[in-house]
PDB file of N, CA and C in Angstrom:
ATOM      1  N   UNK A   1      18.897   0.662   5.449  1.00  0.00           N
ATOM      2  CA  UNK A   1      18.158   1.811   5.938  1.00  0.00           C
ATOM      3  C   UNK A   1      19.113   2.819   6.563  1.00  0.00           C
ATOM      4  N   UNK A   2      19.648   2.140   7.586  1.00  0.00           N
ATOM      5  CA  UNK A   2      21.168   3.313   7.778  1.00  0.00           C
ATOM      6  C   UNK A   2      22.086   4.059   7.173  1.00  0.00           C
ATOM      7  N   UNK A   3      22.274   3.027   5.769  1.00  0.00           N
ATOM      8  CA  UNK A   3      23.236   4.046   5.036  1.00  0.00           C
ATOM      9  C   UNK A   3      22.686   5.058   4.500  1.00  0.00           C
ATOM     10  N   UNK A   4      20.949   4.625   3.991  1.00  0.00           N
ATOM     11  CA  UNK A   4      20.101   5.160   3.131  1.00  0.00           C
ATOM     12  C   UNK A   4      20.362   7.018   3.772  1.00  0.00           C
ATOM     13  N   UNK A   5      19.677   6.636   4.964  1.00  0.00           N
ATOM     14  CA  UNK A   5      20.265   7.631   6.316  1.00  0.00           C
ATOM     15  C   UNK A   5      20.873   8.969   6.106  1.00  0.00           C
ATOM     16  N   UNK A   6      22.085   7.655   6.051  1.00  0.00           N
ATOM     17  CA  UNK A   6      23.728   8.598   6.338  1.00  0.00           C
ATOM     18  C   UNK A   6      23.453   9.467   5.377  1.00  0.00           C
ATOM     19  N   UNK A   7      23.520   8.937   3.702  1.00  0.00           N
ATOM     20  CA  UNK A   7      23.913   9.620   2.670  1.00  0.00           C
ATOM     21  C   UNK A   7      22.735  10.322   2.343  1.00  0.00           C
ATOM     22  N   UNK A   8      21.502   9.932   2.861  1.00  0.00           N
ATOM     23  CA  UNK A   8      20.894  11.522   2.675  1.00  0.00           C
ATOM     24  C   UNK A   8      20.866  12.491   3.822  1.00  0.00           C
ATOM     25  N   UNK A   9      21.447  12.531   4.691  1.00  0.00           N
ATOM     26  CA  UNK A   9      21.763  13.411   5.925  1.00  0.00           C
ATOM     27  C   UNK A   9      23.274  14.105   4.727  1.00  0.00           C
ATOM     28  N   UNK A  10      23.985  13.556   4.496  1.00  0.00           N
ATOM     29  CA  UNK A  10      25.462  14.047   4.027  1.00  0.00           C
ATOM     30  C   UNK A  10      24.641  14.864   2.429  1.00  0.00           C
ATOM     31  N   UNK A  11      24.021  13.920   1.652  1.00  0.00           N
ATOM     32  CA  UNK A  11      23.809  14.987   0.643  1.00  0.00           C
ATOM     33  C   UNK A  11      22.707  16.197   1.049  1.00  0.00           C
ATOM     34  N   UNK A  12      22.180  15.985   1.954  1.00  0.00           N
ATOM     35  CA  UNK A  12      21.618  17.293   2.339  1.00  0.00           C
ATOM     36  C   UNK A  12      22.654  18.375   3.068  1.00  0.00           C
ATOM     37  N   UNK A  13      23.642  18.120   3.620  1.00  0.00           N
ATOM     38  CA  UNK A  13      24.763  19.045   4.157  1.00  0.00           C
ATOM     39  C   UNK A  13      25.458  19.322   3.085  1.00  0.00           C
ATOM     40  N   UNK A  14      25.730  18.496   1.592  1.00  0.00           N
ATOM     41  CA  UNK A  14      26.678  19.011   0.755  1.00  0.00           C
ATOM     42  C   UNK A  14      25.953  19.733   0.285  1.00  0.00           C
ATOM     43  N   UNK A  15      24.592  19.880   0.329  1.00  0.00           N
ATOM     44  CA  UNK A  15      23.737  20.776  -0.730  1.00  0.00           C
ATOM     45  C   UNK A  15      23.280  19.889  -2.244  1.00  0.00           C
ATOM     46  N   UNK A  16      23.288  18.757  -1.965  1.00  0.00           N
ATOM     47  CA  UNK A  16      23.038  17.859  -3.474  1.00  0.00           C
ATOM     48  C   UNK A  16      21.539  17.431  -2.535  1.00  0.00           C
ATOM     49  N   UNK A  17      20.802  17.235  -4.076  1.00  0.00           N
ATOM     50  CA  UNK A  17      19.215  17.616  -3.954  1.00  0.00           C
ATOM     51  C   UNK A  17      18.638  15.843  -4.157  1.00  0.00           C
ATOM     52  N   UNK A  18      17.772  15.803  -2.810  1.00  0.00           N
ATOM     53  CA  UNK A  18      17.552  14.073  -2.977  1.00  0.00           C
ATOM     54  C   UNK A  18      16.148  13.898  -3.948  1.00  0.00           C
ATOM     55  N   UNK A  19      16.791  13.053  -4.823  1.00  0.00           N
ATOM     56  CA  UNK A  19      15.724  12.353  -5.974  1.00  0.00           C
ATOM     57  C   UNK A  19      15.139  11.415  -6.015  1.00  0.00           C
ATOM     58  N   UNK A  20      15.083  11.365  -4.576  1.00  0.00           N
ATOM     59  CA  UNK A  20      13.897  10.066  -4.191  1.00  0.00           C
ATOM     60  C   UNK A  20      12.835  10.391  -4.823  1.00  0.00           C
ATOM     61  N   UNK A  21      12.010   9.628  -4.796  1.00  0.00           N
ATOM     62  CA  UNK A  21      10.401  10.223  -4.694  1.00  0.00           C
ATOM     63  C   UNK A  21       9.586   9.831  -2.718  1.00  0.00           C
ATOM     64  N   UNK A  22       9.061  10.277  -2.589  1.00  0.00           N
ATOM     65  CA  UNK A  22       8.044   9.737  -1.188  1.00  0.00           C
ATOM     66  C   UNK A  22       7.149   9.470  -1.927  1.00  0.00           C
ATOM     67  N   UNK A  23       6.757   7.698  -1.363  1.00  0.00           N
ATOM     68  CA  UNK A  23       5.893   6.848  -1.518  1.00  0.00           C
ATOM     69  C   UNK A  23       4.296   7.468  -0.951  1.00  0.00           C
ATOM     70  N   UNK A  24       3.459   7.640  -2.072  1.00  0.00           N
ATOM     71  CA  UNK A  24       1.869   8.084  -1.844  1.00  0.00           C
ATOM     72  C   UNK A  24       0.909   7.629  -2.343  1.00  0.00           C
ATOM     73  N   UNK A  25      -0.132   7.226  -1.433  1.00  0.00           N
ATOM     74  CA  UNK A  25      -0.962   6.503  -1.982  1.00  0.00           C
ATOM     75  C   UNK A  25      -1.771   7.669  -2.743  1.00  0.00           C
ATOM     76  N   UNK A  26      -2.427   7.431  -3.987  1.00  0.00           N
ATOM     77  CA  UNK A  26      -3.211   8.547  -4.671  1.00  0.00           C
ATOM     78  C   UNK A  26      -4.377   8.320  -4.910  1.00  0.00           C
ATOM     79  N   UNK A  27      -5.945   8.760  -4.152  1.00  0.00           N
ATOM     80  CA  UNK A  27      -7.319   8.333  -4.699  1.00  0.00           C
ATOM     81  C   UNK A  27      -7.229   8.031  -6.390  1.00  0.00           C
ATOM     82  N   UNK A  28      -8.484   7.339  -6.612  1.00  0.00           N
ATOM     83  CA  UNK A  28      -8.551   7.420  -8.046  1.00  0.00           C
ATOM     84  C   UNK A  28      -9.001   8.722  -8.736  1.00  0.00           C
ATOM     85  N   UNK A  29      -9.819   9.465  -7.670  1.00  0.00           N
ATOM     86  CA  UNK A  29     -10.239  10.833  -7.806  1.00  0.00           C
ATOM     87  C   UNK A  29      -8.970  11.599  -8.334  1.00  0.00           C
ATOM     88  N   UNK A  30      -8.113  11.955  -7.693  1.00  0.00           N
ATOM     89  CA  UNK A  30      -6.610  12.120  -7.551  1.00  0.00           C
ATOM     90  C   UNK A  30      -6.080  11.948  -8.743  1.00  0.00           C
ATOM     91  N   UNK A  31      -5.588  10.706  -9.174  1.00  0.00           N
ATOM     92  CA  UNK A  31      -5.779  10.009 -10.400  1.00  0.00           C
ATOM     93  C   UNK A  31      -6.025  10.572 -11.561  1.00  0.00           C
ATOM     94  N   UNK A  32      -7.186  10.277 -11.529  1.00  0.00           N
ATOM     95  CA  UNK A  32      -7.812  11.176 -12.738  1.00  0.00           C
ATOM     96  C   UNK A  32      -7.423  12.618 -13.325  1.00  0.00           C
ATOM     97  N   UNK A  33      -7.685  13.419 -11.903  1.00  0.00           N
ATOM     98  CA  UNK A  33      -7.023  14.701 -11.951  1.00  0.00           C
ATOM     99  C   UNK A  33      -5.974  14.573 -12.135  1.00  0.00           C
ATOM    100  N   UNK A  34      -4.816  13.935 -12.183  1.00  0.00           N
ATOM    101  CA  UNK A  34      -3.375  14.704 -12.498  1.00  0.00           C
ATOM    102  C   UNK A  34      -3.500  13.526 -14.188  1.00  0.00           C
ATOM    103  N   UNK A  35      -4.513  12.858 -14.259  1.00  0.00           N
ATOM    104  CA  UNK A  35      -3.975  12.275 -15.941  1.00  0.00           C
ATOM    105  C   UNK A  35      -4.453  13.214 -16.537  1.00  0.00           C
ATOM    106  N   UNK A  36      -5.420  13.798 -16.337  1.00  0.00           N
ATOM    107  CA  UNK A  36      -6.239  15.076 -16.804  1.00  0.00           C
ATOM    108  C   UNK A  36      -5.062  16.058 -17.111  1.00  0.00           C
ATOM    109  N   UNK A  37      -4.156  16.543 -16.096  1.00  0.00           N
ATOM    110  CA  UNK A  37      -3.166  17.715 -15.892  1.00  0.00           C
ATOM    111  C   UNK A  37      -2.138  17.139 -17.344  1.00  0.00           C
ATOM    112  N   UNK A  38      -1.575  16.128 -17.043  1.00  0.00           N
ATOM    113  CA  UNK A  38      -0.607  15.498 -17.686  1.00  0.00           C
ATOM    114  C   UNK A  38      -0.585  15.718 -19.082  1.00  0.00           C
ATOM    115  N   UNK A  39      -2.140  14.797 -19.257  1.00  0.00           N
ATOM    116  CA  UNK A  39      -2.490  15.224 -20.792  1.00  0.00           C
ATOM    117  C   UNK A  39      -2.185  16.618 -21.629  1.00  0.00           C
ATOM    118  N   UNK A  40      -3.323  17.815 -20.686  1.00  0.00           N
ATOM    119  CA  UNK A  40      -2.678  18.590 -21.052  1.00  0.00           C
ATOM    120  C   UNK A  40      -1.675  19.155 -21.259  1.00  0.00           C
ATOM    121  N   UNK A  41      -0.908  19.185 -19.873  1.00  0.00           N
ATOM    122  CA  UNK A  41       0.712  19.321 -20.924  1.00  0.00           C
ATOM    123  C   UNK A  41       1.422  18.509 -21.823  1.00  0.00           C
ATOM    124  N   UNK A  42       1.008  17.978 -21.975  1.00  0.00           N
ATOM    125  CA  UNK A  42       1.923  16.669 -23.296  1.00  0.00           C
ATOM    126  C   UNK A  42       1.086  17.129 -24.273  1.00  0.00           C
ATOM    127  N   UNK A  43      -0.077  18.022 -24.281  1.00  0.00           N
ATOM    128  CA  UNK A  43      -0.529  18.328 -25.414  1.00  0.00           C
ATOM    129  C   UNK A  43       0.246  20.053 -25.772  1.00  0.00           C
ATOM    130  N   UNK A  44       0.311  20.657 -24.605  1.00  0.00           N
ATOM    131  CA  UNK A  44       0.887  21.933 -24.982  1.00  0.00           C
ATOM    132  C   UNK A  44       2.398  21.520 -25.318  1.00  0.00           C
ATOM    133  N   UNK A  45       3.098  20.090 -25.394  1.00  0.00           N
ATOM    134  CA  UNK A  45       4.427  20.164 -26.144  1.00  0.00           C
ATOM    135  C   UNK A  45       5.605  19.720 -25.279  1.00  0.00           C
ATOM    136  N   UNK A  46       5.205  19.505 -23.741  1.00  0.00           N
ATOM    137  CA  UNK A  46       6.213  19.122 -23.019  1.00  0.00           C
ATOM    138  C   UNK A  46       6.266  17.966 -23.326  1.00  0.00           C
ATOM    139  N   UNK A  47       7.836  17.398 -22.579  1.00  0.00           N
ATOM    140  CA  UNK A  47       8.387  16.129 -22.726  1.00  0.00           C
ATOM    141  C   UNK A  47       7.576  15.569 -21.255  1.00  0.00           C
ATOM    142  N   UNK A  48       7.127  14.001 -21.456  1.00  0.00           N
ATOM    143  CA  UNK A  48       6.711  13.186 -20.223  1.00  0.00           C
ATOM    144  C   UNK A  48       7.839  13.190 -19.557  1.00  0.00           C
ATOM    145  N   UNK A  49       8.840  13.116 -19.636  1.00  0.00           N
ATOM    146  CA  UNK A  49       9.623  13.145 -18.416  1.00  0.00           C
ATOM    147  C   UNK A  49       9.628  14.348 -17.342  1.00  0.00           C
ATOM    148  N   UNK A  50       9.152  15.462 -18.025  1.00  0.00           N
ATOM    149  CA  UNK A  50       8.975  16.723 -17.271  1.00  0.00           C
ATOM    150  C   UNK A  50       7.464  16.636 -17.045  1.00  0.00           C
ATOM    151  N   UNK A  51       6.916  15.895 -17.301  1.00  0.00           N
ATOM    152  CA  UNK A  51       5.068  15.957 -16.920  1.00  0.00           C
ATOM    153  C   UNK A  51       5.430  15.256 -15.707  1.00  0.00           C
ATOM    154  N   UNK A  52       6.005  13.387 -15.964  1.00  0.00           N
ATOM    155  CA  UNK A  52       5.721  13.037 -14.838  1.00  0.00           C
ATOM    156  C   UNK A  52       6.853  13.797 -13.504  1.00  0.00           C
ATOM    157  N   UNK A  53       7.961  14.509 -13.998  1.00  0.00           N
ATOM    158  CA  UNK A  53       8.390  15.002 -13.265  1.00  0.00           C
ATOM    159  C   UNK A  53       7.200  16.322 -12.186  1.00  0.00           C
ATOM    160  N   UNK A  54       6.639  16.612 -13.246  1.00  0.00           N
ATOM    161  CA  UNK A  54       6.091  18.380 -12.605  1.00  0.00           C
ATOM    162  C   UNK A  54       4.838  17.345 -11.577  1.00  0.00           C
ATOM    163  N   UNK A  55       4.066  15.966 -12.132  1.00  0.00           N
ATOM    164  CA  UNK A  55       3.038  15.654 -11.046  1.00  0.00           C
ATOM    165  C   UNK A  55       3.464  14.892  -9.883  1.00  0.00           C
ATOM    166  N   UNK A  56       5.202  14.727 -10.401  1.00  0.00           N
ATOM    167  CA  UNK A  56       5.485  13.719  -9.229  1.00  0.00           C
ATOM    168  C   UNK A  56       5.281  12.223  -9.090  1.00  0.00           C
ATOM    169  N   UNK A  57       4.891  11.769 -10.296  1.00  0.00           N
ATOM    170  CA  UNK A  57       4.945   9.924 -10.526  1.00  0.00           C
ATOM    171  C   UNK A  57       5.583   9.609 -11.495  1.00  0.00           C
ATOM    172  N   UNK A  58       5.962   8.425 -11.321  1.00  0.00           N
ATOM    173  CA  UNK A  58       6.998   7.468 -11.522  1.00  0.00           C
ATOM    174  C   UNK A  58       5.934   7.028 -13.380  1.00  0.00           C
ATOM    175  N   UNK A  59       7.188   6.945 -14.479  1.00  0.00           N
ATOM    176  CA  UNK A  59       6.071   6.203 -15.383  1.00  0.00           C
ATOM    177  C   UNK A  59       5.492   5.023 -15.270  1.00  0.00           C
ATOM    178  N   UNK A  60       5.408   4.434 -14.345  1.00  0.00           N
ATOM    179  CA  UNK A  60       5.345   2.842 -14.480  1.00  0.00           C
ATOM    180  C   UNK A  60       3.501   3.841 -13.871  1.00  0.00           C
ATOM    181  N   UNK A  61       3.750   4.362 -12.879  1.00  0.00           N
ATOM    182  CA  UNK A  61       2.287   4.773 -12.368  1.00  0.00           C
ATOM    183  C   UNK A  61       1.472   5.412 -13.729  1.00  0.00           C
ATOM    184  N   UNK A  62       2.202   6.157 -14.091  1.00  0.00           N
ATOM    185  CA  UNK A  62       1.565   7.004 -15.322  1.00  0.00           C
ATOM    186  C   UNK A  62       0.565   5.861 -16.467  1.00  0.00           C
ATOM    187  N   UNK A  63       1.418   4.873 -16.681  1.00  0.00           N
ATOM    188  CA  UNK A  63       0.945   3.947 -17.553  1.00  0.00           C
ATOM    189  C   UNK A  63      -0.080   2.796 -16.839  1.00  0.00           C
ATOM    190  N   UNK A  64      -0.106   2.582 -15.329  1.00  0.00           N
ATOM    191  CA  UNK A  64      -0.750   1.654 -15.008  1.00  0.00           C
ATOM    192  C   UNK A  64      -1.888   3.060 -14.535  1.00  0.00           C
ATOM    193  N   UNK A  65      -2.329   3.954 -14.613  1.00  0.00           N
ATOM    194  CA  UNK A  65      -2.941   4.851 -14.655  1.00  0.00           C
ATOM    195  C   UNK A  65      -4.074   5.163 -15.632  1.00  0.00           C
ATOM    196  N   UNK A  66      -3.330   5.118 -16.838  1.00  0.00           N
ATOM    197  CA  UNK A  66      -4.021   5.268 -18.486  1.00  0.00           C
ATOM    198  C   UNK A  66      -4.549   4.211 -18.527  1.00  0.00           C
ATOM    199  N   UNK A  67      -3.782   2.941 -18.081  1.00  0.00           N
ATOM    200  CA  UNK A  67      -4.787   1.538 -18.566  1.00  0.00           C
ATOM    201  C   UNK A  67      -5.894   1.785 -17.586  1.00  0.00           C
ATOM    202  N   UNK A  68      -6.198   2.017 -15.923  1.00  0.00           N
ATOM    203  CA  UNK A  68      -6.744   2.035 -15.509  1.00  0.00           C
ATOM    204  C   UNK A  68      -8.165   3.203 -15.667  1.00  0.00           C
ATOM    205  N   UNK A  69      -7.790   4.470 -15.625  1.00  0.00           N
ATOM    206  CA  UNK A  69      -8.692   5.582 -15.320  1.00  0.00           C
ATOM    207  C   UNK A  69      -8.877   6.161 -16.899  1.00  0.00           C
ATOM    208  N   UNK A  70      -8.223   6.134 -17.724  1.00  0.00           N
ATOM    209  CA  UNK A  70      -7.850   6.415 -19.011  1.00  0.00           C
ATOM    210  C   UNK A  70      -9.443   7.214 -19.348  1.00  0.00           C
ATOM    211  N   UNK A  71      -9.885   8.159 -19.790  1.00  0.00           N
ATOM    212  CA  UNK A  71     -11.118   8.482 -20.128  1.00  0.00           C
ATOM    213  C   UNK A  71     -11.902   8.346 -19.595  1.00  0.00           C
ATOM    214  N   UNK A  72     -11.646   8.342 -18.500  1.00  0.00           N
ATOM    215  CA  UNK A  72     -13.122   8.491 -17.215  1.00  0.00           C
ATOM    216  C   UNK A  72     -13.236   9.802 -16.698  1.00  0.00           C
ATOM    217  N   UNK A  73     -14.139  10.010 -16.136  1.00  0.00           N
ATOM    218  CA  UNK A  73     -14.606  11.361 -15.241  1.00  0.00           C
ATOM    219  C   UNK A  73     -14.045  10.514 -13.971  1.00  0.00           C
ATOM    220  N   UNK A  74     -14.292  12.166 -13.101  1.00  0.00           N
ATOM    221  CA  UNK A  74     -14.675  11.811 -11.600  1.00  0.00           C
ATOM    222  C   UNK A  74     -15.944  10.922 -10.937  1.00  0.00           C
ATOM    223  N   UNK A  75     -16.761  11.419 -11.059  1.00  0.00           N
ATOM    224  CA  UNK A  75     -17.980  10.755 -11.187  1.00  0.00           C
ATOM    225  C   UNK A  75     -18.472   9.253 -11.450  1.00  0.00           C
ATOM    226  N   UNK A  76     -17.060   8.947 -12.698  1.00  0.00           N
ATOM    227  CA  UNK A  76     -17.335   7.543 -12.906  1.00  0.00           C
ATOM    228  C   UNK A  76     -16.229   7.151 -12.187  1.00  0.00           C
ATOM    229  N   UNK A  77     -15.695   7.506 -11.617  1.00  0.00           N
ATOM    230  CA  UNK A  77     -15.112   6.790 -10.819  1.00  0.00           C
ATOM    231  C   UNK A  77     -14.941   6.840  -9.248  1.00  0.00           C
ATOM    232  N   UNK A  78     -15.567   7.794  -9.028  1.00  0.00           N
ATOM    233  CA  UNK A  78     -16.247   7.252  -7.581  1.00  0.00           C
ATOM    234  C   UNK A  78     -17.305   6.364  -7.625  1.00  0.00           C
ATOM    235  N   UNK A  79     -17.932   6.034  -8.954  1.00  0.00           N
ATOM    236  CA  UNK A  79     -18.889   4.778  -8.827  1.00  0.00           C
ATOM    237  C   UNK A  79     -17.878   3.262  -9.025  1.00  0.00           C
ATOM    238  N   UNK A  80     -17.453   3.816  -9.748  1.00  0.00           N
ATOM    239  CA  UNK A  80     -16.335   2.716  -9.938  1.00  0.00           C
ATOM    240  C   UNK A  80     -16.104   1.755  -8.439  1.00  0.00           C
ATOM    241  N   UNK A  81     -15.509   2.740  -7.399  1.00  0.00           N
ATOM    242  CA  UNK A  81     -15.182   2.563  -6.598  1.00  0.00           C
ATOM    243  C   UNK A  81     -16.439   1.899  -5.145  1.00  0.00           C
ATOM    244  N   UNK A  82     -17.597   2.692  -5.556  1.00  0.00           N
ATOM    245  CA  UNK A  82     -18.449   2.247  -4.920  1.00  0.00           C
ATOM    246  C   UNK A  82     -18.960   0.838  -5.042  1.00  0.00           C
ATOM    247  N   UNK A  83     -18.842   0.713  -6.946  1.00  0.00           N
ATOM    248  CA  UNK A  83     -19.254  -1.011  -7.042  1.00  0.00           C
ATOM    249  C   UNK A  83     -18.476  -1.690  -6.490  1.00  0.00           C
ATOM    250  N   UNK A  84     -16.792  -1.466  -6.566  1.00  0.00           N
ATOM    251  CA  UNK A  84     -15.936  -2.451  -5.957  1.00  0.00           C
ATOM    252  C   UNK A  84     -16.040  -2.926  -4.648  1.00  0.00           C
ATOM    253  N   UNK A  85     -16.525  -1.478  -4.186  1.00  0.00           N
ATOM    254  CA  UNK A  85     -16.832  -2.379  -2.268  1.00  0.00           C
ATOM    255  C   UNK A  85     -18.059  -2.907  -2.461  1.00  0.00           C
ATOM    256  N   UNK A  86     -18.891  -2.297  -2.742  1.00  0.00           N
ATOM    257  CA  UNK A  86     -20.317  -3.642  -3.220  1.00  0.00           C
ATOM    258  C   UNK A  86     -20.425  -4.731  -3.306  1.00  0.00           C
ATOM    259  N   UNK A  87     -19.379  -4.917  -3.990  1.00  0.00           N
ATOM    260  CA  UNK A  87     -19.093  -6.412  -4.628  1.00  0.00           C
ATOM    261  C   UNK A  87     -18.016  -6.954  -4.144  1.00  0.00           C
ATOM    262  N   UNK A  88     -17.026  -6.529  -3.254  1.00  0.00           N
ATOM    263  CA  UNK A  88     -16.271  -7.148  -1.695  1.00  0.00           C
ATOM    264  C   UNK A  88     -17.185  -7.659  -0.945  1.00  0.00           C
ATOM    265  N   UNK A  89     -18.377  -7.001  -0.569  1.00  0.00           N
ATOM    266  CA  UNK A  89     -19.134  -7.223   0.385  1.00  0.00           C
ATOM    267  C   UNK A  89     -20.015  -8.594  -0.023  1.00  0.00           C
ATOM    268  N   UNK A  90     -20.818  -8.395  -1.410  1.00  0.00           N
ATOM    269  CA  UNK A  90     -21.560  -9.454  -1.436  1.00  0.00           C
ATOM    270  C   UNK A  90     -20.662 -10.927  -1.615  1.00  0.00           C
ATOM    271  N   UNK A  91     -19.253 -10.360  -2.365  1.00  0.00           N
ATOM    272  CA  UNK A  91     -18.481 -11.999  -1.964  1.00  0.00           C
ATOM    273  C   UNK A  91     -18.265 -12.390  -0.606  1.00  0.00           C
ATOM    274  N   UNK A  92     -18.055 -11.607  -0.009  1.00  0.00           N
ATOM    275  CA  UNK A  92     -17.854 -11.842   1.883  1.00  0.00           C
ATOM    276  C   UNK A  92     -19.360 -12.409   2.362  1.00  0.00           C
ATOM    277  N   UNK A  93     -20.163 -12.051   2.003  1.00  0.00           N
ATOM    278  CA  UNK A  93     -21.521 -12.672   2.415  1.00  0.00           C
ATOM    279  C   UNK A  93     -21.864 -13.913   1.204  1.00  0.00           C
ATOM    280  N   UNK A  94     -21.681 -14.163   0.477  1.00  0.00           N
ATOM    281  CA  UNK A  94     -21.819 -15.102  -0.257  1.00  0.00           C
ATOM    282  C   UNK A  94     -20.693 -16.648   0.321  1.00  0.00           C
ATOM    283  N   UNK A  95     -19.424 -16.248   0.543  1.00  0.00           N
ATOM    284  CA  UNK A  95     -18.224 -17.256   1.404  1.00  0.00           C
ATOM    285  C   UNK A  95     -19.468 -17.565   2.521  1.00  0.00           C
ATOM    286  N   UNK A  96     -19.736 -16.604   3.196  1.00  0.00           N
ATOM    287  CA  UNK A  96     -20.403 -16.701   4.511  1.00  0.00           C
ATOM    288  C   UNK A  96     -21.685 -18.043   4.151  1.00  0.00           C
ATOM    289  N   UNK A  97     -22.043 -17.416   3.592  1.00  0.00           N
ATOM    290  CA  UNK A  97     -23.474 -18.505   3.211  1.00  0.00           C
ATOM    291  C   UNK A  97     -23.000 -19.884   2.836  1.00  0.00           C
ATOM    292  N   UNK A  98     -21.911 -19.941   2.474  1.00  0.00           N
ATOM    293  CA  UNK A  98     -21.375 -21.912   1.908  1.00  0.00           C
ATOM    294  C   UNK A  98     -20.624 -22.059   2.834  1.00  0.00           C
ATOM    295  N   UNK A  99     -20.117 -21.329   3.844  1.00  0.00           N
ATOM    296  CA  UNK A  99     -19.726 -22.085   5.069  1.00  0.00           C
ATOM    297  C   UNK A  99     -21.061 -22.494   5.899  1.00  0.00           C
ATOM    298  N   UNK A 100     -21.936 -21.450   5.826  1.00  0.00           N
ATOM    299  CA  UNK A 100     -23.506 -22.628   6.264  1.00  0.00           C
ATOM    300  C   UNK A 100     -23.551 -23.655   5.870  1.00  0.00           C
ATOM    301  N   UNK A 101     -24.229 -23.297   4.738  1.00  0.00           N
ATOM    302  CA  UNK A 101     -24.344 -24.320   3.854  1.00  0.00           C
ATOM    303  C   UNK A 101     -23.823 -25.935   4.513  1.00  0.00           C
ATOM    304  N   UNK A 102     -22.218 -25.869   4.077  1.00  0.00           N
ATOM    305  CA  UNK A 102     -21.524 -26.772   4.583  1.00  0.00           C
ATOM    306  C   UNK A 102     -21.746 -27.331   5.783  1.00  0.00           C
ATOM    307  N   UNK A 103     -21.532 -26.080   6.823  1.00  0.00           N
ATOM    308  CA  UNK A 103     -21.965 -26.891   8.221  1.00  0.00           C
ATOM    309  C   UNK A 103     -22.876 -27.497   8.334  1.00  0.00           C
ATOM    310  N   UNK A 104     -24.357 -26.716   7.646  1.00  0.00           N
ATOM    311  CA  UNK A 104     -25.667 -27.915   8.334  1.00  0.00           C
ATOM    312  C   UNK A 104     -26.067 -28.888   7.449  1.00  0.00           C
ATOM    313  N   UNK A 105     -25.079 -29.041   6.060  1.00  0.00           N
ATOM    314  CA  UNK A 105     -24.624 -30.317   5.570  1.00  0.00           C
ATOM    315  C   UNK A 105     -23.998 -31.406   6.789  1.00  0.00           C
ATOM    316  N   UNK A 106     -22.856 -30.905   6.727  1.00  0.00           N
ATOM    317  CA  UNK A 106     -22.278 -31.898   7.879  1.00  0.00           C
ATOM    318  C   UNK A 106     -23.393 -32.080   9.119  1.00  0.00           C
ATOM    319  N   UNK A 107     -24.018 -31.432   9.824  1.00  0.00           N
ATOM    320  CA  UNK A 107     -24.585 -31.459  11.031  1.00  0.00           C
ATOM    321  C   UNK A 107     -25.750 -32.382  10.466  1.00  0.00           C
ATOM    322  N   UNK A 108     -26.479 -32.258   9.348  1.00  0.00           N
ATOM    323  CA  UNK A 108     -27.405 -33.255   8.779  1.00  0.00           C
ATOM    324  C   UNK A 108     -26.977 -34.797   8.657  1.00  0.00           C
ATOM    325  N   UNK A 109     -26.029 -35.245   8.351  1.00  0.00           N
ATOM    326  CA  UNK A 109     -25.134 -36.279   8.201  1.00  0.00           C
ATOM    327  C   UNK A 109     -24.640 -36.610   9.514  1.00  0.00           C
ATOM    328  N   UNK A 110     -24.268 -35.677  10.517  1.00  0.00           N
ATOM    329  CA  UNK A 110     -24.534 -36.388  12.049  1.00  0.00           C
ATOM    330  C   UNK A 110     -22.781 -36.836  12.063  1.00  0.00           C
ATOM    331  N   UNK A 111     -21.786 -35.789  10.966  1.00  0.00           N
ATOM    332  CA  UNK A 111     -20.515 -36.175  11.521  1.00  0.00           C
ATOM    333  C   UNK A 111     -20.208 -34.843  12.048  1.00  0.00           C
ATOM    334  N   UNK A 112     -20.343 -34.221  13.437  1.00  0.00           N
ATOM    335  CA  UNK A 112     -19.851 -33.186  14.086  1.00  0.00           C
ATOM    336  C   UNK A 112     -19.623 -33.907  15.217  1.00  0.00           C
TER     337      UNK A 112
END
């Protein structure tokens, strides 16, 4: 982390331009919209390296992106998102119910 530091403190004084990226989390909303953007330019003729350059992600995102959101709307995927906590929730209440379960098993059986 220190050197990381140093040498971008020094390449910012030499004037050399840092090619990190900053780490961002991106809604799926988000998402969508820049595969949306992307597309289009890879359809007007640019190279992906300058797409994912101009939106700012990495290809590994680009591609775990397409498998994911690939031809969806917005819309479907704020439902998307809504079933997923839905269905966090009813597994969290479903665990909940067989740890009953269990207990007033055991408590029936009279080993507590």
């Amino acid at each position: 982390m220190v050197v990381r530091l140093l040498w971008e403190s020094n390449a910012q004084h030499a004037g050399m331009e840092d090619t990190t990226m900053k780490r961002h989390r991106h809604t799926p909303e988000q998402a969508v919209r820049k595969l949306r953007e992307g597309e289009r330019l890879l359809n007007e003729g640019k190279d992906l390296t300058e797409v994912l350059r101009h939106l700012g992600i990495a290809e590994s995102t680009w591609n775990r992106w397409k498998s994911r959101y690939g031809g969806m709307r917005i819309d479907e995927v704020k439902r998307l998102r809504e079933l997923e906590h839905e269905n966090t929730r009813l597994k969290k209440l479903v665990a909940d119910q067989a740890l009953d379960i269990d207990m007033l098993k055991e408590v029936a059986r009279g080993n507590f």
